[in-house]
PDB file of N, CA and C in Angstrom:
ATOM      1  N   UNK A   1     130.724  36.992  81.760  1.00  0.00           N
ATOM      2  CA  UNK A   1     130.672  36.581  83.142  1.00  0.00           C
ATOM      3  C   UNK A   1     131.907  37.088  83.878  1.00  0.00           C
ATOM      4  N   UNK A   2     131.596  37.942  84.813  1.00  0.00           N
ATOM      5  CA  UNK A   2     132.653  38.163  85.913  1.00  0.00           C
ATOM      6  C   UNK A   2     133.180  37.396  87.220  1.00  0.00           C
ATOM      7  N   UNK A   3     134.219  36.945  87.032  1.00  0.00           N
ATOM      8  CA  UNK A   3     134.606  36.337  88.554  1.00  0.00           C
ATOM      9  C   UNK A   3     135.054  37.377  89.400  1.00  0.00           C
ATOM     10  N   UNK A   4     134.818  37.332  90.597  1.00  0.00           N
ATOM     11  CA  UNK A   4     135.362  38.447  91.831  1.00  0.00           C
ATOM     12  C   UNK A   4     136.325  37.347  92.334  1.00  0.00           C
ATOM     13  N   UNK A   5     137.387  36.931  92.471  1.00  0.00           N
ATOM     14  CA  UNK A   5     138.130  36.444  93.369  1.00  0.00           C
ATOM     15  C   UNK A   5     138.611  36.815  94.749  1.00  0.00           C
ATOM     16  N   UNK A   6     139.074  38.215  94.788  1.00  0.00           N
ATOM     17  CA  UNK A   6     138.282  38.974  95.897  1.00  0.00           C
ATOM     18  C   UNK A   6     137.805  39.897  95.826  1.00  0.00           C
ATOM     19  N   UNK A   7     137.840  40.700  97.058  1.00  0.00           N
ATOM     20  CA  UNK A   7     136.986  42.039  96.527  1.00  0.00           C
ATOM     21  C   UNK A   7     137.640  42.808  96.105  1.00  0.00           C
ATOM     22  N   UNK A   8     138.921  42.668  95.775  1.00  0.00           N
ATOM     23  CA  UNK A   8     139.670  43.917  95.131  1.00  0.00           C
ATOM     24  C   UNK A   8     140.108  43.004  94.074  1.00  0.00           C
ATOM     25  N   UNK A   9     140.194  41.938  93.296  1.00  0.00           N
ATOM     26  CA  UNK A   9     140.433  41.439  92.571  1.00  0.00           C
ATOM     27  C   UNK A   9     139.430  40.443  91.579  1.00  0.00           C
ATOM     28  N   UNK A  10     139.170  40.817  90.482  1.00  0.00           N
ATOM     29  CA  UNK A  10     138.295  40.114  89.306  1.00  0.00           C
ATOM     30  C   UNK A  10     138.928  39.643  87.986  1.00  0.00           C
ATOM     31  N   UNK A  11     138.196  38.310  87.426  1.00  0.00           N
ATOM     32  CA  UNK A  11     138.750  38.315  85.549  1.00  0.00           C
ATOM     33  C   UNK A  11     137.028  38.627  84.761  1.00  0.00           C
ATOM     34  N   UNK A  12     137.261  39.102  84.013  1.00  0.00           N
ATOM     35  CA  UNK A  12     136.600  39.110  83.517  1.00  0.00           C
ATOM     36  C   UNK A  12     136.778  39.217  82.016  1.00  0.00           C
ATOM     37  N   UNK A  13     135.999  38.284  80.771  1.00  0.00           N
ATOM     38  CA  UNK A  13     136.850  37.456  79.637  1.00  0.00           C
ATOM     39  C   UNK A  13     137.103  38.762  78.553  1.00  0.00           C
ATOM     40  N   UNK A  14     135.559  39.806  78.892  1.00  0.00           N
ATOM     41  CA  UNK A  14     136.071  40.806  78.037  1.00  0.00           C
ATOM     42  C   UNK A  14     136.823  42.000  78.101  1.00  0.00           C
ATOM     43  N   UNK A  15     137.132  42.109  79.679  1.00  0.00           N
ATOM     44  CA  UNK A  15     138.182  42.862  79.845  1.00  0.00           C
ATOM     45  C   UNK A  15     139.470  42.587  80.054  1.00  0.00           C
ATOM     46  N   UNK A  16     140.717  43.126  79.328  1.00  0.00           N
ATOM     47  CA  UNK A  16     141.882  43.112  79.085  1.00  0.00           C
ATOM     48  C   UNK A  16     142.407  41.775  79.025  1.00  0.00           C
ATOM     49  N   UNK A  17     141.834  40.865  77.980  1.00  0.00           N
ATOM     50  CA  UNK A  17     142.029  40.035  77.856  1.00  0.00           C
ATOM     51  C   UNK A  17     141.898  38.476  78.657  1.00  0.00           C
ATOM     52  N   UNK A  18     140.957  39.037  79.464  1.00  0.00           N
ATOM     53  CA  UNK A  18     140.726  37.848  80.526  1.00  0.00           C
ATOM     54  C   UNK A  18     141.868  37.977  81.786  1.00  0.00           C
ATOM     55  N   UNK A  19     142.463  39.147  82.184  1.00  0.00           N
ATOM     56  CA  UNK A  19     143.779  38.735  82.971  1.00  0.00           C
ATOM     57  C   UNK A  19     143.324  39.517  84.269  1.00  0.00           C
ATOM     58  N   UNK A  20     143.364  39.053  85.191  1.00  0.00           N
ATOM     59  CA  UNK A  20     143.016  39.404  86.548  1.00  0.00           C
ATOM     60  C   UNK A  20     143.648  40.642  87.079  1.00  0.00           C
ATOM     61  N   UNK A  21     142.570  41.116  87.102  1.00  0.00           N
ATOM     62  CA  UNK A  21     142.791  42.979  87.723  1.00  0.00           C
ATOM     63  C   UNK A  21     141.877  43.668  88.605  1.00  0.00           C
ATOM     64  N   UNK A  22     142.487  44.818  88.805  1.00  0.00           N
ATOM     65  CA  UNK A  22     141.568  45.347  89.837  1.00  0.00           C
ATOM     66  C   UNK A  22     140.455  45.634  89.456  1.00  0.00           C
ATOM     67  N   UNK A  23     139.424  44.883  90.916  1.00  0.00           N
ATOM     68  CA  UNK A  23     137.894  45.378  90.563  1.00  0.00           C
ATOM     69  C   UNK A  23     137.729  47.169  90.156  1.00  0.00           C
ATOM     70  N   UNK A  24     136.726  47.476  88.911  1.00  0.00           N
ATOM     71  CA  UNK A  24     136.726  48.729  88.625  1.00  0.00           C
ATOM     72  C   UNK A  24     137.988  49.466  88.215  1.00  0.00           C
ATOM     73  N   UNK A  25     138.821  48.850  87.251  1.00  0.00           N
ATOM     74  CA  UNK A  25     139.947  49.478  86.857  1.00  0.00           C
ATOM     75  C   UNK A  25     140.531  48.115  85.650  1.00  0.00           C
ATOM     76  N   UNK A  26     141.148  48.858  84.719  1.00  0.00           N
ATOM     77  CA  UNK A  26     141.562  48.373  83.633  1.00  0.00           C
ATOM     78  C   UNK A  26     143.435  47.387  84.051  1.00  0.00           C
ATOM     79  N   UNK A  27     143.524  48.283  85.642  1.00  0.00           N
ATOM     80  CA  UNK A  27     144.634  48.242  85.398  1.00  0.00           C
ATOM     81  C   UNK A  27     144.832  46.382  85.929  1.00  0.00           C
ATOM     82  N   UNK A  28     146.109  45.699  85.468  1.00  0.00           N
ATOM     83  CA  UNK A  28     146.065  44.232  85.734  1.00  0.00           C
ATOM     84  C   UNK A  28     147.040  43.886  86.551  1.00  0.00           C
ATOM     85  N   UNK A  29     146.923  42.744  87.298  1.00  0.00           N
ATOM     86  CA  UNK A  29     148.092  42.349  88.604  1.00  0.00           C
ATOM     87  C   UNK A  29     149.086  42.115  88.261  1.00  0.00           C
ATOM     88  N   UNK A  30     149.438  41.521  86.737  1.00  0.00           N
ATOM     89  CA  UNK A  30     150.975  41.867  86.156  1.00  0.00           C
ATOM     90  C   UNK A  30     151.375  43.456  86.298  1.00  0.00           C
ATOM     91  N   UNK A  31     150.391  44.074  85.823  1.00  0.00           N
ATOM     92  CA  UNK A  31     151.025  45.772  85.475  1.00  0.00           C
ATOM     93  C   UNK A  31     151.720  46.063  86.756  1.00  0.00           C
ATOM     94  N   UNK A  32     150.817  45.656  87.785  1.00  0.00           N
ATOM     95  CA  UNK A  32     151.255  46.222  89.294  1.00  0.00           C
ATOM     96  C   UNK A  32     152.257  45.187  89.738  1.00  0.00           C
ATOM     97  N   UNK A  33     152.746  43.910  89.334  1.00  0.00           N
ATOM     98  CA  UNK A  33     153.962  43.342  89.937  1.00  0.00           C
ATOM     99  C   UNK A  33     155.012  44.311  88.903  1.00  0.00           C
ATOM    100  N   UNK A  34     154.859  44.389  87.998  1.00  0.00           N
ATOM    101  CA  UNK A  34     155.920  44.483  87.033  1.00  0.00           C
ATOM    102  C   UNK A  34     156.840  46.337  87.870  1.00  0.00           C
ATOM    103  N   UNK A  35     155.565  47.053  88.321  1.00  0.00           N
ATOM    104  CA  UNK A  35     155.465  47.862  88.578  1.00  0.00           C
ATOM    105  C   UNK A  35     156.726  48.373  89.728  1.00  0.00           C
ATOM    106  N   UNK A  36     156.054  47.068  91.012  1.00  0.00           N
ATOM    107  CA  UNK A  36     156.898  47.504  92.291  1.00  0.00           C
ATOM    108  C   UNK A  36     157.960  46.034  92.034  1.00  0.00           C
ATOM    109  N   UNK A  37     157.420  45.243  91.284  1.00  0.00           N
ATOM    110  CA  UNK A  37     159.275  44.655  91.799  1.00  0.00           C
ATOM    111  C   UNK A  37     160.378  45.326  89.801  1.00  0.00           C
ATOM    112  N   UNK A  38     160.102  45.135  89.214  1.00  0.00           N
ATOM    113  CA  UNK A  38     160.712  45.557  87.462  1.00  0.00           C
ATOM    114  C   UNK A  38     161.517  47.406  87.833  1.00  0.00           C
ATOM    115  N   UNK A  39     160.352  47.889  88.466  1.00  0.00           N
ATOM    116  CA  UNK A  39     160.786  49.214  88.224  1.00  0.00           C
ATOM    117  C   UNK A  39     160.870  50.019  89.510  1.00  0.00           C
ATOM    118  N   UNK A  40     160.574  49.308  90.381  1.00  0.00           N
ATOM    119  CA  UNK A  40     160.835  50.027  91.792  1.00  0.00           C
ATOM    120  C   UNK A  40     159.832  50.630  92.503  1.00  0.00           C
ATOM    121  N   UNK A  41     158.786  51.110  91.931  1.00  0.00           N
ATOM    122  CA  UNK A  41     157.889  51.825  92.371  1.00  0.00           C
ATOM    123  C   UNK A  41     157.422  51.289  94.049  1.00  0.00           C
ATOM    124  N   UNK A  42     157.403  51.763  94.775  1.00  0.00           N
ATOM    125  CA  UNK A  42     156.133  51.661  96.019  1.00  0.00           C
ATOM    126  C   UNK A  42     155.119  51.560  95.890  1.00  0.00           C
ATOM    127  N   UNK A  43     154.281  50.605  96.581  1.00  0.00           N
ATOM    128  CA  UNK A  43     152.742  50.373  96.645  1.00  0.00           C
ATOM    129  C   UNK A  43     151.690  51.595  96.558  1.00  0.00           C
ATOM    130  N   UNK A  44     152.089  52.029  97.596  1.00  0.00           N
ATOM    131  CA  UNK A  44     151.824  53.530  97.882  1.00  0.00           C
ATOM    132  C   UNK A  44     151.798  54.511  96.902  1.00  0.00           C
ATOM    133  N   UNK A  45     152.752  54.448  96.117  1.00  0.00           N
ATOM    134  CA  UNK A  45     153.209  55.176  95.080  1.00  0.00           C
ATOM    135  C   UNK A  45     152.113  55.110  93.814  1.00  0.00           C
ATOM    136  N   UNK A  46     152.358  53.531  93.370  1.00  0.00           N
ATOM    137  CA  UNK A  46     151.048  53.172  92.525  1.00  0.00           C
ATOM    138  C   UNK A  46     149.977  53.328  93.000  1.00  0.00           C
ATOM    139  N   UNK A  47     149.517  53.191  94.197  1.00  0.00           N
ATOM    140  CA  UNK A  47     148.089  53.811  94.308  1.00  0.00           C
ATOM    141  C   UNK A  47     147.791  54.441  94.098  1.00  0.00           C
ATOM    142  N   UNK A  48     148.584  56.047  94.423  1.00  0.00           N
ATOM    143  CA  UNK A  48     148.136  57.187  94.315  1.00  0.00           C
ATOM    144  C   UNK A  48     148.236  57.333  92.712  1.00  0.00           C
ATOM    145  N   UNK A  49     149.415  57.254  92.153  1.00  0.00           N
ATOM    146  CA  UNK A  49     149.242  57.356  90.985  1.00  0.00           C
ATOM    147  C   UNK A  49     147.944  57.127  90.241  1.00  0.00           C
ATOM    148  N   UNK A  50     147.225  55.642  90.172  1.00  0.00           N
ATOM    149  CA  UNK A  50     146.823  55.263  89.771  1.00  0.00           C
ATOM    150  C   UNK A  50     145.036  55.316  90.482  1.00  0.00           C
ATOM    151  N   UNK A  51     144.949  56.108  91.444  1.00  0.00           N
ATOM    152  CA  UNK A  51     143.775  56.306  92.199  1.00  0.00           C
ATOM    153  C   UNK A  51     142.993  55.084  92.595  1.00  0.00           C
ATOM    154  N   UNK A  52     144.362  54.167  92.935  1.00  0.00           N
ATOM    155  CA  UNK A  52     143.612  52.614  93.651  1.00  0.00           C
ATOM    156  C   UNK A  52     143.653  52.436  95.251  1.00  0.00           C
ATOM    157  N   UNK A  53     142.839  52.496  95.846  1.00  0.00           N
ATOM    158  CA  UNK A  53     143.094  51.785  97.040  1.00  0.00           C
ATOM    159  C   UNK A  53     144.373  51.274  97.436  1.00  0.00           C
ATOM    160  N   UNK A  54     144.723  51.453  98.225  1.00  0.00           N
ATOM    161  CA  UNK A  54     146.120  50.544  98.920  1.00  0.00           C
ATOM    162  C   UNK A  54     145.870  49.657  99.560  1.00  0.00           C
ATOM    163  N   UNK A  55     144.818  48.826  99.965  1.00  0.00           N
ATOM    164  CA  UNK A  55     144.200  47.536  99.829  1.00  0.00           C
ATOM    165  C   UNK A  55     144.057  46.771  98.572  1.00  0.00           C
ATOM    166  N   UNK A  56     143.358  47.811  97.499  1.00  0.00           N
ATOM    167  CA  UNK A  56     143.798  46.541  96.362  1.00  0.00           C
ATOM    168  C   UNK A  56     145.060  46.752  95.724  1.00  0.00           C
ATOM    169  N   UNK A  57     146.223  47.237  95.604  1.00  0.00           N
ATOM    170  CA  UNK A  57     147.596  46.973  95.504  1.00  0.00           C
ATOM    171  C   UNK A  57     147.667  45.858  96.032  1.00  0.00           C
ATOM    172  N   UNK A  58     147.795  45.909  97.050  1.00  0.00           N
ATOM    173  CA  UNK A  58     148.621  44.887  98.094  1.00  0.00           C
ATOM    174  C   UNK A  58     147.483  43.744  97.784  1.00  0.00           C
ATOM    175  N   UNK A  59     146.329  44.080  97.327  1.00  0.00           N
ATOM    176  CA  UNK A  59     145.908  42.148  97.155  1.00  0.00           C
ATOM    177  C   UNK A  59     146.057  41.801  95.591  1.00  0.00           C
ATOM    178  N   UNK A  60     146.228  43.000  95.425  1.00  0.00           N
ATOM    179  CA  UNK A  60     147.388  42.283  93.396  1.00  0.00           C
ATOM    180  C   UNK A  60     148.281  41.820  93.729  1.00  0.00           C
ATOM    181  N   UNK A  61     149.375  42.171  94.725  1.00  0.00           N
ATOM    182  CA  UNK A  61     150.172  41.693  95.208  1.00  0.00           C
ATOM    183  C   UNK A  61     150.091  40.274  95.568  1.00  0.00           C
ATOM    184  N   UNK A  62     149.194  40.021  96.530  1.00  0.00           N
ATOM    185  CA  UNK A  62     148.930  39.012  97.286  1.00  0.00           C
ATOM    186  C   UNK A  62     148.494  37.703  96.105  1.00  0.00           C
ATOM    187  N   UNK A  63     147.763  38.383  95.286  1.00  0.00           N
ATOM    188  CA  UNK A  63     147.245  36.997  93.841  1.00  0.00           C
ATOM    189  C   UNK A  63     148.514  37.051  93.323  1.00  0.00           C
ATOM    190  N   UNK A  64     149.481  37.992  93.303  1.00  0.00           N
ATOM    191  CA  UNK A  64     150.695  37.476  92.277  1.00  0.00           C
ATOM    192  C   UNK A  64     151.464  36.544  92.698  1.00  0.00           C
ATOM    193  N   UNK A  65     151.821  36.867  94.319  1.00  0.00           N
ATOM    194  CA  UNK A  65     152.420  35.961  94.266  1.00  0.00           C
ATOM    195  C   UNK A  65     151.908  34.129  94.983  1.00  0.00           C
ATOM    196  N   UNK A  66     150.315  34.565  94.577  1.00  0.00           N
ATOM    197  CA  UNK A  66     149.588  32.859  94.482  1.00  0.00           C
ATOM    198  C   UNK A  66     149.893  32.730  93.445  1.00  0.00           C
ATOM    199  N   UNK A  67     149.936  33.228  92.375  1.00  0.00           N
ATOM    200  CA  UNK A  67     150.089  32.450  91.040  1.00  0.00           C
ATOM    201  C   UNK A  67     150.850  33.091  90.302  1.00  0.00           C
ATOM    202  N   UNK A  68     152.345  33.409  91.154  1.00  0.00           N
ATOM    203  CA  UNK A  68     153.212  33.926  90.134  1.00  0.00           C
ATOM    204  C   UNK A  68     153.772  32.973  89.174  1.00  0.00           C
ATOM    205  N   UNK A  69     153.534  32.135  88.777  1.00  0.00           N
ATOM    206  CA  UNK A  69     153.893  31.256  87.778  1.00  0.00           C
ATOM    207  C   UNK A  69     153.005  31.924  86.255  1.00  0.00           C
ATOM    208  N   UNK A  70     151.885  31.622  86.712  1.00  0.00           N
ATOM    209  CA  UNK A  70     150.971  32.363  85.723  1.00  0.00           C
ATOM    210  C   UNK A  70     151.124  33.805  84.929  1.00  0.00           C
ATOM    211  N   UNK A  71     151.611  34.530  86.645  1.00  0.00           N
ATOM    212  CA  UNK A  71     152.100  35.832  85.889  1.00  0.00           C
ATOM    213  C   UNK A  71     152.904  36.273  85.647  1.00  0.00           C
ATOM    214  N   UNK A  72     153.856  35.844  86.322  1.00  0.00           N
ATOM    215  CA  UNK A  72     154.970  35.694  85.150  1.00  0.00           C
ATOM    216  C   UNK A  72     155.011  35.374  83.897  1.00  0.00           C
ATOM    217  N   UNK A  73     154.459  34.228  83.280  1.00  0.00           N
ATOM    218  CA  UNK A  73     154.313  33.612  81.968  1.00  0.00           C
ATOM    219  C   UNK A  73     153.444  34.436  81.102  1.00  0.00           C
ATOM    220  N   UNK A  74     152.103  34.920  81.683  1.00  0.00           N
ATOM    221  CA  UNK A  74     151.513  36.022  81.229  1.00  0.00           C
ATOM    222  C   UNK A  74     152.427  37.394  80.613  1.00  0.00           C
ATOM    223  N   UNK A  75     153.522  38.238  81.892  1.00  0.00           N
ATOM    224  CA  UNK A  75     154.453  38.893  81.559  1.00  0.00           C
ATOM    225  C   UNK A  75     155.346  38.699  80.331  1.00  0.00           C
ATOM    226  N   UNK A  76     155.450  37.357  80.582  1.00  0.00           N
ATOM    227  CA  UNK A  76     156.854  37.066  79.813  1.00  0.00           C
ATOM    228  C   UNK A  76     156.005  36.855  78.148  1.00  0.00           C
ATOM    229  N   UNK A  77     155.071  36.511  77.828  1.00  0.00           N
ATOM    230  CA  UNK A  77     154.325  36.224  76.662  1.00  0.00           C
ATOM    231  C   UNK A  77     154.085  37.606  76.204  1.00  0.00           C
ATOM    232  N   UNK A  78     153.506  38.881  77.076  1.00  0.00           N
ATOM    233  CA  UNK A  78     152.960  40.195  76.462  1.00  0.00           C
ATOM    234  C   UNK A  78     154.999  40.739  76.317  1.00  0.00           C
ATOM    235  N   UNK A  79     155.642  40.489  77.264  1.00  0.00           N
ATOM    236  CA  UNK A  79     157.061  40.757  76.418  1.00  0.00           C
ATOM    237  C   UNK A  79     157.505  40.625  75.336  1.00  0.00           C
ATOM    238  N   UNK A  80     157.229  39.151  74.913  1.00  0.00           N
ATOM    239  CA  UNK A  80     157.717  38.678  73.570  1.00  0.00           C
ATOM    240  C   UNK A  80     156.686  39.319  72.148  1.00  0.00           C
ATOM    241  N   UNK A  81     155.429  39.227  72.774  1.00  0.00           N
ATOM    242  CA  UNK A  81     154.564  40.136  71.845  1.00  0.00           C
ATOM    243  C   UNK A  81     155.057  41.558  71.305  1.00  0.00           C
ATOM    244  N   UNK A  82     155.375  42.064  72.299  1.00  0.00           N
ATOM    245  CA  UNK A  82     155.935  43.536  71.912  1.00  0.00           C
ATOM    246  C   UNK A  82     157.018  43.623  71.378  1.00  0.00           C
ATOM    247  N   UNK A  83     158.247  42.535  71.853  1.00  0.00           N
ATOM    248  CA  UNK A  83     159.142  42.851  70.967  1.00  0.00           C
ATOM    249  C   UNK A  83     159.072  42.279  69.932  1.00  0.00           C
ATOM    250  N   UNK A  84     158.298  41.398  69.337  1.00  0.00           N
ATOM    251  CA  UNK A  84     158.024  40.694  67.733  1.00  0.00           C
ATOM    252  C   UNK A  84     157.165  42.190  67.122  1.00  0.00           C
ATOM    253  N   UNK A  85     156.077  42.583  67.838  1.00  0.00           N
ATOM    254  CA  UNK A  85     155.833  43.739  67.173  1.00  0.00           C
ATOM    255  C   UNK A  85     156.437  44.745  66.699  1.00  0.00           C
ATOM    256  N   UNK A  86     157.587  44.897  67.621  1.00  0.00           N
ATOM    257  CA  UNK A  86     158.092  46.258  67.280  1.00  0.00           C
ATOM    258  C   UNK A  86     159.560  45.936  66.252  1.00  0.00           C
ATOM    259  N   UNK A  87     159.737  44.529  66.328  1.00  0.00           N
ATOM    260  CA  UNK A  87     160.257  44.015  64.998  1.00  0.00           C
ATOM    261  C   UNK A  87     159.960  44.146  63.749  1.00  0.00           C
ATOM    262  N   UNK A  88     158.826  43.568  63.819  1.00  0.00           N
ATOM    263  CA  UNK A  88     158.161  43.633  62.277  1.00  0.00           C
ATOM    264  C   UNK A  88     157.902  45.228  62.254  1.00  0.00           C
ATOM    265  N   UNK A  89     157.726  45.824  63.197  1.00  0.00           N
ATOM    266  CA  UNK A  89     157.241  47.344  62.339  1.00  0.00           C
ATOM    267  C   UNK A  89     157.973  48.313  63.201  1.00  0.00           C
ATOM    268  N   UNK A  90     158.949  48.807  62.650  1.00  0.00           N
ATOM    269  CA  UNK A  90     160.296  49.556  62.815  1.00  0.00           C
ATOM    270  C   UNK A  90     159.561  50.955  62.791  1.00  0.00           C
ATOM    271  N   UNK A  91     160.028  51.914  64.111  1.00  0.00           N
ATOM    272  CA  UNK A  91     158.823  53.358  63.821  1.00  0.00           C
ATOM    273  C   UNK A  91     159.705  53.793  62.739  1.00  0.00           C
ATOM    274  N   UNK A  92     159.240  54.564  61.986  1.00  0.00           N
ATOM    275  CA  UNK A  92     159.112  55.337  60.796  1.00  0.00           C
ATOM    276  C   UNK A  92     159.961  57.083  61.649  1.00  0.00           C
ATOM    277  N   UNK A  93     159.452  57.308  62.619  1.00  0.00           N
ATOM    278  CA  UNK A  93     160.243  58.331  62.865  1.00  0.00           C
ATOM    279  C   UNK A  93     161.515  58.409  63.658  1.00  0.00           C
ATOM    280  N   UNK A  94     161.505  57.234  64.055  1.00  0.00           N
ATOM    281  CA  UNK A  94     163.631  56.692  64.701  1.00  0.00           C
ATOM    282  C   UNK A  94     163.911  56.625  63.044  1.00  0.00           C
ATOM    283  N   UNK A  95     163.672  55.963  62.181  1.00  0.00           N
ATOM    284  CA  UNK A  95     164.261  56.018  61.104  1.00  0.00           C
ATOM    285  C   UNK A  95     164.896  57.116  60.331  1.00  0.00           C
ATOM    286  N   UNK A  96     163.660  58.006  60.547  1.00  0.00           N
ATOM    287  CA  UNK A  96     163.573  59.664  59.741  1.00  0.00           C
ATOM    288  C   UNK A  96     164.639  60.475  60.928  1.00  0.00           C
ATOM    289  N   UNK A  97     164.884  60.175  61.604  1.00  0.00           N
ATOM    290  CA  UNK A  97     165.979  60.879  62.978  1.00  0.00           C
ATOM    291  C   UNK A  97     167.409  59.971  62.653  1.00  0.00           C
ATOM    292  N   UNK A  98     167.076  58.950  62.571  1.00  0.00           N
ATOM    293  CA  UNK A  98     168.705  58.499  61.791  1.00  0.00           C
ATOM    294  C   UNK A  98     169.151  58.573  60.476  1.00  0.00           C
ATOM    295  N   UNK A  99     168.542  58.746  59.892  1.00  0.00           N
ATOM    296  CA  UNK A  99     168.443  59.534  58.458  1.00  0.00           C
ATOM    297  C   UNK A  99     169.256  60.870  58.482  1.00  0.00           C
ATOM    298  N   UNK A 100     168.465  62.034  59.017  1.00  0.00           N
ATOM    299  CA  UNK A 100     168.879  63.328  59.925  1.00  0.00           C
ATOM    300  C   UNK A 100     170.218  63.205  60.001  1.00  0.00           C
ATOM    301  N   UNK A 101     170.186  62.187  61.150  1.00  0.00           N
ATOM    302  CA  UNK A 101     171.803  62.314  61.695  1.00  0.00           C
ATOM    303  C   UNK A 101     173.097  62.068  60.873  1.00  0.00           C
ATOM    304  N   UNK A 102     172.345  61.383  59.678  1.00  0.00           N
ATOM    305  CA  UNK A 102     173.611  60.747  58.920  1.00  0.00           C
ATOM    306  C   UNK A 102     173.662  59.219  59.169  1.00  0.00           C
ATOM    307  N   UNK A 103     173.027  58.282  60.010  1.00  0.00           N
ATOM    308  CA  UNK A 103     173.210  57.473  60.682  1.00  0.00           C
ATOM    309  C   UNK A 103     172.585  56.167  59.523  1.00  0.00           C
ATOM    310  N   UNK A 104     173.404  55.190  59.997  1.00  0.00           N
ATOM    311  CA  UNK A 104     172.664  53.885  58.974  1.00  0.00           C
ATOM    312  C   UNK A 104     171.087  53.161  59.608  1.00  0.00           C
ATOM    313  N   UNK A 105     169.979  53.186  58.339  1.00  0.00           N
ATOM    314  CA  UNK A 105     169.023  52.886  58.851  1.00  0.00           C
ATOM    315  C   UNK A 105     169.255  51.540  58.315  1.00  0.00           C
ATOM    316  N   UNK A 106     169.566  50.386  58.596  1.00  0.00           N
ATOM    317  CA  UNK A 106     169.552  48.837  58.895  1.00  0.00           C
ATOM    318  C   UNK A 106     169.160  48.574  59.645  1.00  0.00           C
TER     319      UNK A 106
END
């Protein structure tokens, strides 16, 4: 089941995890806060990049910050995911490059 919340914004449970994103696109309203406030980018910028409307930017925008609590916490949870992942499994080729260098792999 798909919710439209608006028209540029949907959840839907089997895509990307249930997390509210743009209608017809994978991409999610965290990706695009994280986007223009984390890394600077322009609205504008991500659109084009990303071949979205600059209407639905700005209404990812607009749901983030209705429920930036949510997405934030959302953010902050796929953060901690990644860095526990990339804990437990150390790449194999930073290793083989500090190896190379002479460098201690600990």
């Amino acid at each position: 089941m798909t919710t439209t919340l608006t028209q540029y914004i949907e959840i839907t449970p089997d895509t990307r995890l249930g997390k509210p994103r743009i209608v017809g696109s994978r991409i999610t309203v965290a990706e695009i806060a994280t986007m223009y406030l984390k890394m600077g980018q322009s609205l504008e910028l991500i659109a084009g990049k990303y071949n979205l409307s600059l209407a639905s930017v700005y209404a990812a925008m607009s749901y983030y910050y209705e429920y930036k609590g949510e997405i934030d916490q959302q953010i902050a949870d796929d953060e901690a995911f990644a860095d526990e992942f990339q804990k437990n499994n150390p790449s194999k080729l930073q290793a083989k490059l500090r190896k190379l260098k002479g460098e201690s792999t600990d």
